[in-house]
C-alpha atoms as a PDB file:
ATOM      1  CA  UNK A   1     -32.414  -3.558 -19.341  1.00  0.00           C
ATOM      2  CA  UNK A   2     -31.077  -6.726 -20.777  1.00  0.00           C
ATOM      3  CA  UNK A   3     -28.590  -7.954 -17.897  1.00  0.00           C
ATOM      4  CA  UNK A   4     -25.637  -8.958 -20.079  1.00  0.00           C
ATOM      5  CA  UNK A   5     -26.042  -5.243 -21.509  1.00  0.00           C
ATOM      6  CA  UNK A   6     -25.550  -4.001 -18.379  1.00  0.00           C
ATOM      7  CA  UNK A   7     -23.068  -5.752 -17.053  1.00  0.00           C
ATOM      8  CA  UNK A   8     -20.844  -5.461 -20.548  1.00  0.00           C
ATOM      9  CA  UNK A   9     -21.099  -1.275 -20.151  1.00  0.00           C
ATOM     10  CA  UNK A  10     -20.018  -1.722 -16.381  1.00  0.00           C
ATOM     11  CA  UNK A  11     -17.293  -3.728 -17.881  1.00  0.00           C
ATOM     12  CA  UNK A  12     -16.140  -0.867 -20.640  1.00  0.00           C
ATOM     13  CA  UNK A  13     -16.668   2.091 -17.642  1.00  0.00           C
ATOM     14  CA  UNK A  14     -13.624  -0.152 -15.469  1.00  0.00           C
ATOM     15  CA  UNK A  15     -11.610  -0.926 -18.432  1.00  0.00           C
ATOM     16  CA  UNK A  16     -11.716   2.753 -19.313  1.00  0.00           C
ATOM     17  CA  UNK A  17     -10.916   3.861 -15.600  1.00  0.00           C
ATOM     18  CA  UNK A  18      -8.147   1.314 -14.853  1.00  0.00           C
ATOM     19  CA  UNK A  19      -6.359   2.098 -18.401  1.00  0.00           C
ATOM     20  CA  UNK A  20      -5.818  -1.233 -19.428  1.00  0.00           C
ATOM     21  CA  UNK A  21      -7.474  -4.982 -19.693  1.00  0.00           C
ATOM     22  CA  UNK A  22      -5.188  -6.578 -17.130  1.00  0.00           C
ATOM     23  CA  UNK A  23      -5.445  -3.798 -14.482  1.00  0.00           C
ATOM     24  CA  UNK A  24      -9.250  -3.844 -15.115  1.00  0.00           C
ATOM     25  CA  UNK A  25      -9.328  -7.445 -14.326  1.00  0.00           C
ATOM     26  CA  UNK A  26      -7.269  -7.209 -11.286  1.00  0.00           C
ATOM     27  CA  UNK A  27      -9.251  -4.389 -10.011  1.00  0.00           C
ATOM     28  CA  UNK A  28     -12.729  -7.125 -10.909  1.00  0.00           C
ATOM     29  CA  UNK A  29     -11.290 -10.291 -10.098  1.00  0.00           C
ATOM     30  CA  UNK A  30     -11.626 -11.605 -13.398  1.00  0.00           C
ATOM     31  CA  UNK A  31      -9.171 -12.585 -16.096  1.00  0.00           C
ATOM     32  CA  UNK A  32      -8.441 -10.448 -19.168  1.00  0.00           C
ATOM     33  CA  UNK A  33      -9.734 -12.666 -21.381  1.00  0.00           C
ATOM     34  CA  UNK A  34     -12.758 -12.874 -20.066  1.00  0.00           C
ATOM     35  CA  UNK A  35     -13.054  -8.797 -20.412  1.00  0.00           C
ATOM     36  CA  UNK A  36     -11.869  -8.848 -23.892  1.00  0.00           C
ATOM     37  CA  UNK A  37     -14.579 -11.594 -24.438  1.00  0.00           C
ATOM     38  CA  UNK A  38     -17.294  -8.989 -22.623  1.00  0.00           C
ATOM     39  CA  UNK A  39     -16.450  -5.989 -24.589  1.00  0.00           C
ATOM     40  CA  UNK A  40     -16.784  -7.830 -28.466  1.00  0.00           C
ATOM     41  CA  UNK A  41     -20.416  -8.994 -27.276  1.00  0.00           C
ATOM     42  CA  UNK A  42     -21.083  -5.168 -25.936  1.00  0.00           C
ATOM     43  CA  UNK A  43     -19.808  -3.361 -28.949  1.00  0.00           C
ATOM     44  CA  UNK A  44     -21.397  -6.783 -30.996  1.00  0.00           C
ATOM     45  CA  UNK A  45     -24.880  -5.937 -29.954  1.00  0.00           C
ATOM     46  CA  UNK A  46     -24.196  -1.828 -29.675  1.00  0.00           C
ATOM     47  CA  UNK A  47     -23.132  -2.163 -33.205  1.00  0.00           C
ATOM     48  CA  UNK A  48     -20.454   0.397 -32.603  1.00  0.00           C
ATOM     49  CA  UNK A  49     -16.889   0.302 -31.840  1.00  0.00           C
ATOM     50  CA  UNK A  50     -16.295   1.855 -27.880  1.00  0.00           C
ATOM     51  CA  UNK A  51     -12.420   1.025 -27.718  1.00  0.00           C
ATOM     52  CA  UNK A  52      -9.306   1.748 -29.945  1.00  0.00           C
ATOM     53  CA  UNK A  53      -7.195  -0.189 -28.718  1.00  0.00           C
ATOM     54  CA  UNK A  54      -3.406  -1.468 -29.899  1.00  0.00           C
ATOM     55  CA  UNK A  55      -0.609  -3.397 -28.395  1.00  0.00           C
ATOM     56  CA  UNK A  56       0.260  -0.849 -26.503  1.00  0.00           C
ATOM     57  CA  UNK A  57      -2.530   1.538 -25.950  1.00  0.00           C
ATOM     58  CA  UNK A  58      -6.007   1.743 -25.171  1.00  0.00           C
ATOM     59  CA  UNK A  59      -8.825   4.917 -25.719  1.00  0.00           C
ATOM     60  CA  UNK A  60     -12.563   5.410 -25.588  1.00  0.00           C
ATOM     61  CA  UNK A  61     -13.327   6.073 -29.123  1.00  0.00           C
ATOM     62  CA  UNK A  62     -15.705   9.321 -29.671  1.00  0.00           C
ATOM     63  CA  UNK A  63     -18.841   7.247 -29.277  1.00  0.00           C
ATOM     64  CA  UNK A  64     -17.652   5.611 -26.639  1.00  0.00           C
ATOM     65  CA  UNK A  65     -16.347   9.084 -25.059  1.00  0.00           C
ATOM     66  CA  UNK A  66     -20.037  10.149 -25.788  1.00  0.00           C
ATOM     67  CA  UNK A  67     -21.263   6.457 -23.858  1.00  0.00           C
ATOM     68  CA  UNK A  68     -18.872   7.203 -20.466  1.00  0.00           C
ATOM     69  CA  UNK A  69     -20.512  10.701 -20.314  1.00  0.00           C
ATOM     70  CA  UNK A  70     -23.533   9.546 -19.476  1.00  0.00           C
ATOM     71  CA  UNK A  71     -22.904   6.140 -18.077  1.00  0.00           C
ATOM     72  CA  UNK A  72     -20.675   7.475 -15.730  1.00  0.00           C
ATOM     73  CA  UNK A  73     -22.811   9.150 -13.680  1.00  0.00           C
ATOM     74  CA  UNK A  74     -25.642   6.211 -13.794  1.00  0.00           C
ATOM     75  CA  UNK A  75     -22.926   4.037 -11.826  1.00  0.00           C
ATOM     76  CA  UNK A  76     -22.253   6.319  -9.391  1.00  0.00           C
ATOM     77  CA  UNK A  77     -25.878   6.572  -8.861  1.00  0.00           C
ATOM     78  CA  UNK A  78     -26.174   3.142  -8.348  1.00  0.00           C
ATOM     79  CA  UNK A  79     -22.870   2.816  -5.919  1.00  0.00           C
ATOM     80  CA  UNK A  80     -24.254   5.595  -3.528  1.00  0.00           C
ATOM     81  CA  UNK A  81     -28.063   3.384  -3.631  1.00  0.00           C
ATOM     82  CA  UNK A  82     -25.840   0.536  -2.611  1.00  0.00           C
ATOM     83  CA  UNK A  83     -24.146   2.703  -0.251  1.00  0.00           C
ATOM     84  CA  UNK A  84     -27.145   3.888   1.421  1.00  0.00           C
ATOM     85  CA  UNK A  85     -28.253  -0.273   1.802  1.00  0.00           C
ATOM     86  CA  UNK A  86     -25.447  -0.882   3.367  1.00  0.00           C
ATOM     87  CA  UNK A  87     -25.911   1.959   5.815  1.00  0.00           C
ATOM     88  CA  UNK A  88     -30.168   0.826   7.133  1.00  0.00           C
ATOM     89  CA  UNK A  89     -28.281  -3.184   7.290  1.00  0.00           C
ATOM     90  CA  UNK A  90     -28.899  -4.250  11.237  1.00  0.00           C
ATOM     91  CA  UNK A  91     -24.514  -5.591  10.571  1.00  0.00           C
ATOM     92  CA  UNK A  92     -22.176  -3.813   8.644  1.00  0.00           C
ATOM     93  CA  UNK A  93     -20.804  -6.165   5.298  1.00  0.00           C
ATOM     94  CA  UNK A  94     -18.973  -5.632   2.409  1.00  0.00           C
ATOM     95  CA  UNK A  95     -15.099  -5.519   1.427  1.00  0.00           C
ATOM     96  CA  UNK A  96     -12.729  -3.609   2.487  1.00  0.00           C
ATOM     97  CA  UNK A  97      -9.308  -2.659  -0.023  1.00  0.00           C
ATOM     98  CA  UNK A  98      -6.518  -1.931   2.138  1.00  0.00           C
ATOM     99  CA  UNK A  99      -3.073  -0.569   0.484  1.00  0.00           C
ATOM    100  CA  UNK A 100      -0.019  -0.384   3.202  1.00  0.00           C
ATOM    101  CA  UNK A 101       3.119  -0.823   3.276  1.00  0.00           C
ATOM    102  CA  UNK A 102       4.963  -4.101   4.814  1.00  0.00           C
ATOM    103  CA  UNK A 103       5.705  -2.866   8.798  1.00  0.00           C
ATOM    104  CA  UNK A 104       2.689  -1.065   9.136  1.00  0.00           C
ATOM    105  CA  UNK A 105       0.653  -4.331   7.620  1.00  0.00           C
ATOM    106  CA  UNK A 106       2.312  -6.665   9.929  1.00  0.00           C
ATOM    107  CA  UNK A 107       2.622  -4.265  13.127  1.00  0.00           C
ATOM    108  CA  UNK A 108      -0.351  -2.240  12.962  1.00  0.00           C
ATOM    109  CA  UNK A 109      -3.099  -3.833  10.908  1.00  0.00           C
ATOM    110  CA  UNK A 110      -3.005  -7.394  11.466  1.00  0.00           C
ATOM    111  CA  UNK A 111      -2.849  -7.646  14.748  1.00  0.00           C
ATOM    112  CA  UNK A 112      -6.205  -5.878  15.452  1.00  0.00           C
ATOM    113  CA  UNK A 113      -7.886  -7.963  12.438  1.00  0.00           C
ATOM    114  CA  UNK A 114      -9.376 -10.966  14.601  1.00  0.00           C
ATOM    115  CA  UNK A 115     -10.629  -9.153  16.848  1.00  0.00           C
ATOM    116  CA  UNK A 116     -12.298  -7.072  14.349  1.00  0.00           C
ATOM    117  CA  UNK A 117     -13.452 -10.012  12.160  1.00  0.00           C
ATOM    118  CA  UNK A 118     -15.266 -11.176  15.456  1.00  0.00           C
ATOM    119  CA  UNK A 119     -17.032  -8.052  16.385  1.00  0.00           C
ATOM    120  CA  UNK A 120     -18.073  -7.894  12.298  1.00  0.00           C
ATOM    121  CA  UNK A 121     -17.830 -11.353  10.288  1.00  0.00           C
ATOM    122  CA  UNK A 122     -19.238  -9.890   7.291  1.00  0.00           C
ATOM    123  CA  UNK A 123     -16.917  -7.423   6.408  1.00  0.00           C
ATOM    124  CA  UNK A 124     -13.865  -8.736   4.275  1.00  0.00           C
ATOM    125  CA  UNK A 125     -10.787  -7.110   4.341  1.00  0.00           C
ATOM    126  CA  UNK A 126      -8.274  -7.500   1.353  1.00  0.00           C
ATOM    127  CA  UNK A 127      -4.834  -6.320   2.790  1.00  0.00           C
ATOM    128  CA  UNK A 128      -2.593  -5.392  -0.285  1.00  0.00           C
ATOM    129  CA  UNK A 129       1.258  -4.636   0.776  1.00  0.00           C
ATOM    130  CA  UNK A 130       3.042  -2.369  -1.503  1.00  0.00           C
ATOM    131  CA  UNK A 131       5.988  -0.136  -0.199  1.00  0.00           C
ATOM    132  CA  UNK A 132       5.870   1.967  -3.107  1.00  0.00           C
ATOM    133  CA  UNK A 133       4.066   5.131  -4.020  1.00  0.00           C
ATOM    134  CA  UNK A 134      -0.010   3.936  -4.371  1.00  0.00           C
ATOM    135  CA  UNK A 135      -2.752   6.157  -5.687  1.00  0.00           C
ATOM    136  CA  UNK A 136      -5.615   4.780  -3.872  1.00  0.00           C
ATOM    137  CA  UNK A 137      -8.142   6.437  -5.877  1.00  0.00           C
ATOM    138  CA  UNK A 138      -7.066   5.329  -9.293  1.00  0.00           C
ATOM    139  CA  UNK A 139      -6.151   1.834  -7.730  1.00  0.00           C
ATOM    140  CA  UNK A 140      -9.778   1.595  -6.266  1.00  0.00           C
ATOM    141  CA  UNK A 141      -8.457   1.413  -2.555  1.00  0.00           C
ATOM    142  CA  UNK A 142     -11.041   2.537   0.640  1.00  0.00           C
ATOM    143  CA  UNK A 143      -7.997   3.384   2.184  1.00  0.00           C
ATOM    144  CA  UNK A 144      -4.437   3.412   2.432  1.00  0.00           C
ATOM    145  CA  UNK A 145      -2.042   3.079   5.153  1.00  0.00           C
ATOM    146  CA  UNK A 146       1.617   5.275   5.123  1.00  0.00           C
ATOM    147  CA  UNK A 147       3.249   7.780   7.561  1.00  0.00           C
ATOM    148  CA  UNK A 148       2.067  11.316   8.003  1.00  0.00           C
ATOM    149  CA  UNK A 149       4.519  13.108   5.701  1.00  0.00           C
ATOM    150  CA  UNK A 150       4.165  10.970   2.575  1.00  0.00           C
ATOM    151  CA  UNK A 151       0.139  11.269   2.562  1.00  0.00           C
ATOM    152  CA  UNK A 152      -1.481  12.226  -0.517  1.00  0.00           C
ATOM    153  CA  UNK A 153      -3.106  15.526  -1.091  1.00  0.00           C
ATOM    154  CA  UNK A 154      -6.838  16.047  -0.157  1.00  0.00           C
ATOM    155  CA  UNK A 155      -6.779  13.317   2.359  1.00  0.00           C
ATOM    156  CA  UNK A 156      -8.589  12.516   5.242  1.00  0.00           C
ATOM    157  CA  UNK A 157      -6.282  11.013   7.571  1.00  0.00           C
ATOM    158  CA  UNK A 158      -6.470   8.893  10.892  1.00  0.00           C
ATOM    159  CA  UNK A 159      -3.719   8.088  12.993  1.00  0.00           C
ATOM    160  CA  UNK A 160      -3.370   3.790  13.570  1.00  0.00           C
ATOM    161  CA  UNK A 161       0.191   3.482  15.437  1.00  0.00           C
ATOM    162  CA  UNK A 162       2.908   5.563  17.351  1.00  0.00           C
ATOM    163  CA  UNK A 163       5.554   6.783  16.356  1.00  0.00           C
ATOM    164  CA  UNK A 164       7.805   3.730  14.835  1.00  0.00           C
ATOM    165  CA  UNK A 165      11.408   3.926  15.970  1.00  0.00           C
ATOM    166  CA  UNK A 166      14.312   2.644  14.294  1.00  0.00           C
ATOM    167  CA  UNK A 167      17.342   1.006  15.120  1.00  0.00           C
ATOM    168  CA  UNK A 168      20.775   0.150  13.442  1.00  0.00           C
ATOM    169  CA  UNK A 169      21.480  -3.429  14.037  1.00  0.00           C
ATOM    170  CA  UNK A 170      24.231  -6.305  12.220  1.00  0.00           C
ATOM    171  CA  UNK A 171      24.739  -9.632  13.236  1.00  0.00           C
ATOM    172  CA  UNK A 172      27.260 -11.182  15.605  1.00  0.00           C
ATOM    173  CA  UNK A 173      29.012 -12.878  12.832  1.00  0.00           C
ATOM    174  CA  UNK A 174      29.566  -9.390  11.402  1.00  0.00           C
ATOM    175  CA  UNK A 175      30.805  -7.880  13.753  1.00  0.00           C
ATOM    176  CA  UNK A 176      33.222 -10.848  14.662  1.00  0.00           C
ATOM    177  CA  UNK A 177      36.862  -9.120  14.374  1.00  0.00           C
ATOM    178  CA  UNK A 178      35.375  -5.832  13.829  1.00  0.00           C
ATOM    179  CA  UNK A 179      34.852  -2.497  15.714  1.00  0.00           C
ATOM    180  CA  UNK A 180      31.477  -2.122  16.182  1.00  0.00           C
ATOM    181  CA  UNK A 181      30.312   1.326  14.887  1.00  0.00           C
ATOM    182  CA  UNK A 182      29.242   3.637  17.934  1.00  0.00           C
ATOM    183  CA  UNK A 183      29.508   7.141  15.904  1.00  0.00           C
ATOM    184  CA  UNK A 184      27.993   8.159  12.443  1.00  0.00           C
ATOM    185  CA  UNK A 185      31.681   8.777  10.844  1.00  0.00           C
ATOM    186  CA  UNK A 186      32.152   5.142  11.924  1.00  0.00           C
ATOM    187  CA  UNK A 187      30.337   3.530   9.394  1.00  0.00           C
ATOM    188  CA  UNK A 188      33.164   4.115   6.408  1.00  0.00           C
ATOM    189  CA  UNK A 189      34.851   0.985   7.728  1.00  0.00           C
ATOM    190  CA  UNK A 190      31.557  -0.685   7.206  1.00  0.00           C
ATOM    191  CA  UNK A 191      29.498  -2.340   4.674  1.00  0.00           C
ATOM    192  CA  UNK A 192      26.066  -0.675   4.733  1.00  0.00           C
ATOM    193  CA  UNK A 193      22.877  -2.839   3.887  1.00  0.00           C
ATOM    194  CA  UNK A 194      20.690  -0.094   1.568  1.00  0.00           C
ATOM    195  CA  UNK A 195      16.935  -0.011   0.871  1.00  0.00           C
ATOM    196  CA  UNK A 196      15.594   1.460  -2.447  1.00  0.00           C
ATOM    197  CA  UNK A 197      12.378   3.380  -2.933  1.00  0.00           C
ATOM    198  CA  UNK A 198      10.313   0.941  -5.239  1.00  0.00           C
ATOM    199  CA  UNK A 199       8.448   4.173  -7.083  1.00  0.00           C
ATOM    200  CA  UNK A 200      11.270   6.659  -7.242  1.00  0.00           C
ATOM    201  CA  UNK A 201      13.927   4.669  -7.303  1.00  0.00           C
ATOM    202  CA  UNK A 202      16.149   6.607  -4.799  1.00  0.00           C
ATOM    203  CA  UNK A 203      18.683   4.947  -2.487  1.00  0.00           C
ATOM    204  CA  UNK A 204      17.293   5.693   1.392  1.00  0.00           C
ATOM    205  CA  UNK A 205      19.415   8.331   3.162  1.00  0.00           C
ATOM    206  CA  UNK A 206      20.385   7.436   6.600  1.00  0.00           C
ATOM    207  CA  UNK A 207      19.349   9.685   8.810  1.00  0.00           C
ATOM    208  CA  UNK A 208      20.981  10.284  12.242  1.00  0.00           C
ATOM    209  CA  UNK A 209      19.061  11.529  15.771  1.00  0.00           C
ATOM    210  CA  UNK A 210      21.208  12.985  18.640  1.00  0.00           C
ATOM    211  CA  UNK A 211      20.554  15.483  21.373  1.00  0.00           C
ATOM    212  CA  UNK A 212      17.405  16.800  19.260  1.00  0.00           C
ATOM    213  CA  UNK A 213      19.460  17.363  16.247  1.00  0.00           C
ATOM    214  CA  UNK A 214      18.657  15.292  12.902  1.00  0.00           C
ATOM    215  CA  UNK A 215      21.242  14.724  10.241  1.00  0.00           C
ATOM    216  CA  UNK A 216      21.381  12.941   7.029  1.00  0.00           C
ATOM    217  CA  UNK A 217      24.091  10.997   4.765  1.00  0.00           C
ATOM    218  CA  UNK A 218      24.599   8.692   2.168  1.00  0.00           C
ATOM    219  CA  UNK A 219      26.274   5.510   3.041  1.00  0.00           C
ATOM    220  CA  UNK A 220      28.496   3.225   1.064  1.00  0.00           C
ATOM    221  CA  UNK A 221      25.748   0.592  -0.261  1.00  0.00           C
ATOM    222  CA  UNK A 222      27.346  -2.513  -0.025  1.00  0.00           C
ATOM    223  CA  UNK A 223      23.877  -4.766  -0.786  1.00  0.00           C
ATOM    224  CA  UNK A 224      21.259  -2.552  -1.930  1.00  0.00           C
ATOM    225  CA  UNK A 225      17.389  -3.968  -2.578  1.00  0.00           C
ATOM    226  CA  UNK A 226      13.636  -2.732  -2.308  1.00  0.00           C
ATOM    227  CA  UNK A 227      12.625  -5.295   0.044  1.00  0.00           C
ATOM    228  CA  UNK A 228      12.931  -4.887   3.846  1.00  0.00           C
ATOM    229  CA  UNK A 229      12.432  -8.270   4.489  1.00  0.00           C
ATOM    230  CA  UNK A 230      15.329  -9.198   2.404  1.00  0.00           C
ATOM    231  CA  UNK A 231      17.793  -6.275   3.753  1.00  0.00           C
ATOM    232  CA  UNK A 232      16.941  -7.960   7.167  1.00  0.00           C
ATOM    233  CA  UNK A 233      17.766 -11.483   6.105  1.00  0.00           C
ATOM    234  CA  UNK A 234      21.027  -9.831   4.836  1.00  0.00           C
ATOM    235  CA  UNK A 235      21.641  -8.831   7.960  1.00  0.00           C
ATOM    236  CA  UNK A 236      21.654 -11.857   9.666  1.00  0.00           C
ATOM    237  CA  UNK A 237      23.546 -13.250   6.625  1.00  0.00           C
ATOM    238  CA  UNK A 238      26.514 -11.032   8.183  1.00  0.00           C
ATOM    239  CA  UNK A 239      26.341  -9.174   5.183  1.00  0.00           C
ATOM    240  CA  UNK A 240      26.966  -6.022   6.668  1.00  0.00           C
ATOM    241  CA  UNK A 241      24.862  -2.973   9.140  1.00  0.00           C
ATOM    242  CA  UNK A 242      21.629  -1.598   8.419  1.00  0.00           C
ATOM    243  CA  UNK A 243      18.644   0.582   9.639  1.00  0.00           C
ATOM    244  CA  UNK A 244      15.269  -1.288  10.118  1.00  0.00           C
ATOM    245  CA  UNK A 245      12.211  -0.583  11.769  1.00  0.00           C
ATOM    246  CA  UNK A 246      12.375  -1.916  15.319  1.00  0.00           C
ATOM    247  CA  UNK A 247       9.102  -3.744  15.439  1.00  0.00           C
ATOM    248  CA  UNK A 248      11.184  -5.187  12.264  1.00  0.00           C
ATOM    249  CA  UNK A 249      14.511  -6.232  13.628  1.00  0.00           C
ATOM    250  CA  UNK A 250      12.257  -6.883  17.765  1.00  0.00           C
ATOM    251  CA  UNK A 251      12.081 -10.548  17.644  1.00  0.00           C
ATOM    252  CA  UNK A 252      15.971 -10.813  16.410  1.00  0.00           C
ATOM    253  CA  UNK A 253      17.115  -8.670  18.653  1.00  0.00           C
ATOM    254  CA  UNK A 254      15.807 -10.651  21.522  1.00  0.00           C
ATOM    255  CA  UNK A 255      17.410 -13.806  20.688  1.00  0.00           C
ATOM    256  CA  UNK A 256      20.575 -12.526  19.750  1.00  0.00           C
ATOM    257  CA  UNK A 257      20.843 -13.176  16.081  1.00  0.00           C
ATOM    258  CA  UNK A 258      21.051  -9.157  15.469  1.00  0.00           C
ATOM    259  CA  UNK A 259      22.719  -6.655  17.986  1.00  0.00           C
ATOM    260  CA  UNK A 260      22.247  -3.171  18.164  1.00  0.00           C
ATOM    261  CA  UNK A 261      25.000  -0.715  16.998  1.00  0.00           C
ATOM    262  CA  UNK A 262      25.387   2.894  16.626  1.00  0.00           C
ATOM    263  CA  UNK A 263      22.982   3.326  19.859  1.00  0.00           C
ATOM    264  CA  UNK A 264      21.589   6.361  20.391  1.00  0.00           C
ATOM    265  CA  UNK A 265      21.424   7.502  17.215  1.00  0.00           C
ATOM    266  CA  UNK A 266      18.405   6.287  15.440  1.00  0.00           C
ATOM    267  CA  UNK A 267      15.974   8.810  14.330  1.00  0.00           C
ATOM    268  CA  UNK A 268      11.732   7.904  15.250  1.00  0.00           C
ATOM    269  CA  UNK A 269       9.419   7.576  11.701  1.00  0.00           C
ATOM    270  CA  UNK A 270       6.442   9.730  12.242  1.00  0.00           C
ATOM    271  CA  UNK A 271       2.954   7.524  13.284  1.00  0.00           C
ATOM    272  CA  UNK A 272       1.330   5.288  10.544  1.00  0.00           C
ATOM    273  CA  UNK A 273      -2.090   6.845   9.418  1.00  0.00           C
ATOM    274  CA  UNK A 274      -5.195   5.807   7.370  1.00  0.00           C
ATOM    275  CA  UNK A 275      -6.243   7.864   4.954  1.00  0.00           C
ATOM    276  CA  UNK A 276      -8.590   7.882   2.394  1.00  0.00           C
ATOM    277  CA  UNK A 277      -9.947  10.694  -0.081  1.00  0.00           C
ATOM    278  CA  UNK A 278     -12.520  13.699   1.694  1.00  0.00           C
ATOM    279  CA  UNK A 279     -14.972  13.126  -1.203  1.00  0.00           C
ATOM    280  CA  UNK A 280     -15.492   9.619  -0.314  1.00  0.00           C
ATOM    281  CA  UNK A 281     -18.895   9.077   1.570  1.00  0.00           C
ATOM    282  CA  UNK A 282     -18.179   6.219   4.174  1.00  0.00           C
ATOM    283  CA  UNK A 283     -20.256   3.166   3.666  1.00  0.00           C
ATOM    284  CA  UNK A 284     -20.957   1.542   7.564  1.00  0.00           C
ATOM    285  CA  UNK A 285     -18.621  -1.244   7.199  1.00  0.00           C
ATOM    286  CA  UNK A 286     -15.299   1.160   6.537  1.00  0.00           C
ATOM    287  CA  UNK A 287     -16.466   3.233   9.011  1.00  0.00           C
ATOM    288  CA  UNK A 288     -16.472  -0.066  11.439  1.00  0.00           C
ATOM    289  CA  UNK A 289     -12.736  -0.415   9.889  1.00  0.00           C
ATOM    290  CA  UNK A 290     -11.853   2.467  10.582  1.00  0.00           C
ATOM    291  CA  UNK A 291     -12.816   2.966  14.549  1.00  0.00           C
ATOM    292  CA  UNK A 292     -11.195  -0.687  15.068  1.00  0.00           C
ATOM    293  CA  UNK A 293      -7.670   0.750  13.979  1.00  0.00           C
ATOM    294  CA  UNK A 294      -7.439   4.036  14.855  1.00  0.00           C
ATOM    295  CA  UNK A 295      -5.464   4.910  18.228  1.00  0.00           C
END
């Protein structure tokens, strides 16, 4: 088969998947253009039209509907061949997508990724930090790392890290000519430091841990943002109290620039896992992945 040929109707099958040009060329590491330019020489020397596509939408036409039906399963035929390579190689290679969110990137994954790149130098390992909702299957990810209760459905999961406990903390400067907060009910004469949900949108509830009990409550949000990085710089801005992770707010806390209030009271998040979907058939080098960060 003519090798442009083949690579333009690979081309069409991601556009199709990913639902647009510009995720498509994320997804390939290639720019948009470039796709646009592979699809006019496909349907060029097809001599029919595969896309409909508009400002603002995109759909296989019916011959191209007709195409993806049998094209479809010719690539997956190919990807498990390639699979099955990579399995007799004497060294695991090949990339490895990983989607996770911040803490459990910095905490959990990273610091096991030297050691890993030693023991395997030709597996590559693209770490992409989102702490939104991520469908790794539509997003082409091996895997993707949250806690247990906010896994997808039909999951195979693997747990990477403990429990991750939190902790209420404000700076010094804060707290300067203030009563520190000791008790939930406290926290009215405070200005609370909120984090937002990036994919739903909702305001985190603070959640409260005593004597086995668990409570939660809306606080007052005072600074409110979807990044925890920021709602710990605001912190030691003096900006107000808020909850962090405590790998999060560990280095801080050691040197003073964030004390701990409301102690005692911080509920535990449940352990970060890996998961990734049960249909998937493991090529060697995510299995190698996967042993190096489990727990």
């Amino acid at each position: 088969m003519d090798r442009d040929l083949w690579s333009g109707l690979a081309v069409f099958e991601a556009i199709v998947e990913a639902g647009s040009f510009a995720r498509a060329a994320t997804r390939l590491g290639l720019s948009a253009s470039a796709l646009s330019h592979a699809m006019r020489s496909l349907e060029t020397k097809l001599g029919v039209r595969l896309l409909d596509r508009t400002t603002r939408s995109l759909a296989p036409t019916p011959a191209g509907e007709e195409l993806l039906l049998r094209l479809r399963p010719a690539i997956a035929s190919v990807a498990g061949a390639l699979e099955d390579l990579d399995g007799a190689r004497d060294r695991p290679a090949g990339r490895i997508r990983v989607s996770a969110h911040r803490v459990a990137a910095i905490y959990a994954i990273l610091p096991r990724l030297a050691d890993f790149a030693r023991a395997f130098p030709d597996i590559a390992v693209e770490l992409v930090v989102d702490d939104g909702f991520v469908d790794i299957v539509a997003d082409r990810f091996d895997c993707g790392i949250r806690h247990a209760q906010t896994l997808q459905a039909d999951m195979i999961s693997v747990r990477i890290s403990a429990p991750v406990p939190l902790v209420f903390v404000a700076a010094p400067a804060y707290l300067a000519g203030r009563v520190a907060p000791v008790d939930p009910d406290d926290l009215g004469a405070h200005r609370c430091l909120c984090y937002r949900y990036t994919s739903s949108g909702v305001v985190h509830r603070w959640a409260f841990e005593r004597d086995g009990r668990t409570t939660e409550r809306s606080v007052r949000g005072d600074f409110i943002t979807n990044d925890i990085d920021v709602m710990r710089d605001a912190a030691l801005a003096g900006l107000g109290v808020t909850c962090l992770p405590l790998p999060h707010a560990a280095l801080q806390l050691a040197e003073g620039s964030l004390v701990e209030v409301l102690a005692g009271w911080a509920p535990v998040l449940p352990p970060n896992h890996l998961y990734y979907p049960s249909r998937r058939q493991p090529t060697a080098a995510f299995r190698a992945f996967v042993a190096a960060m489990r727990v």
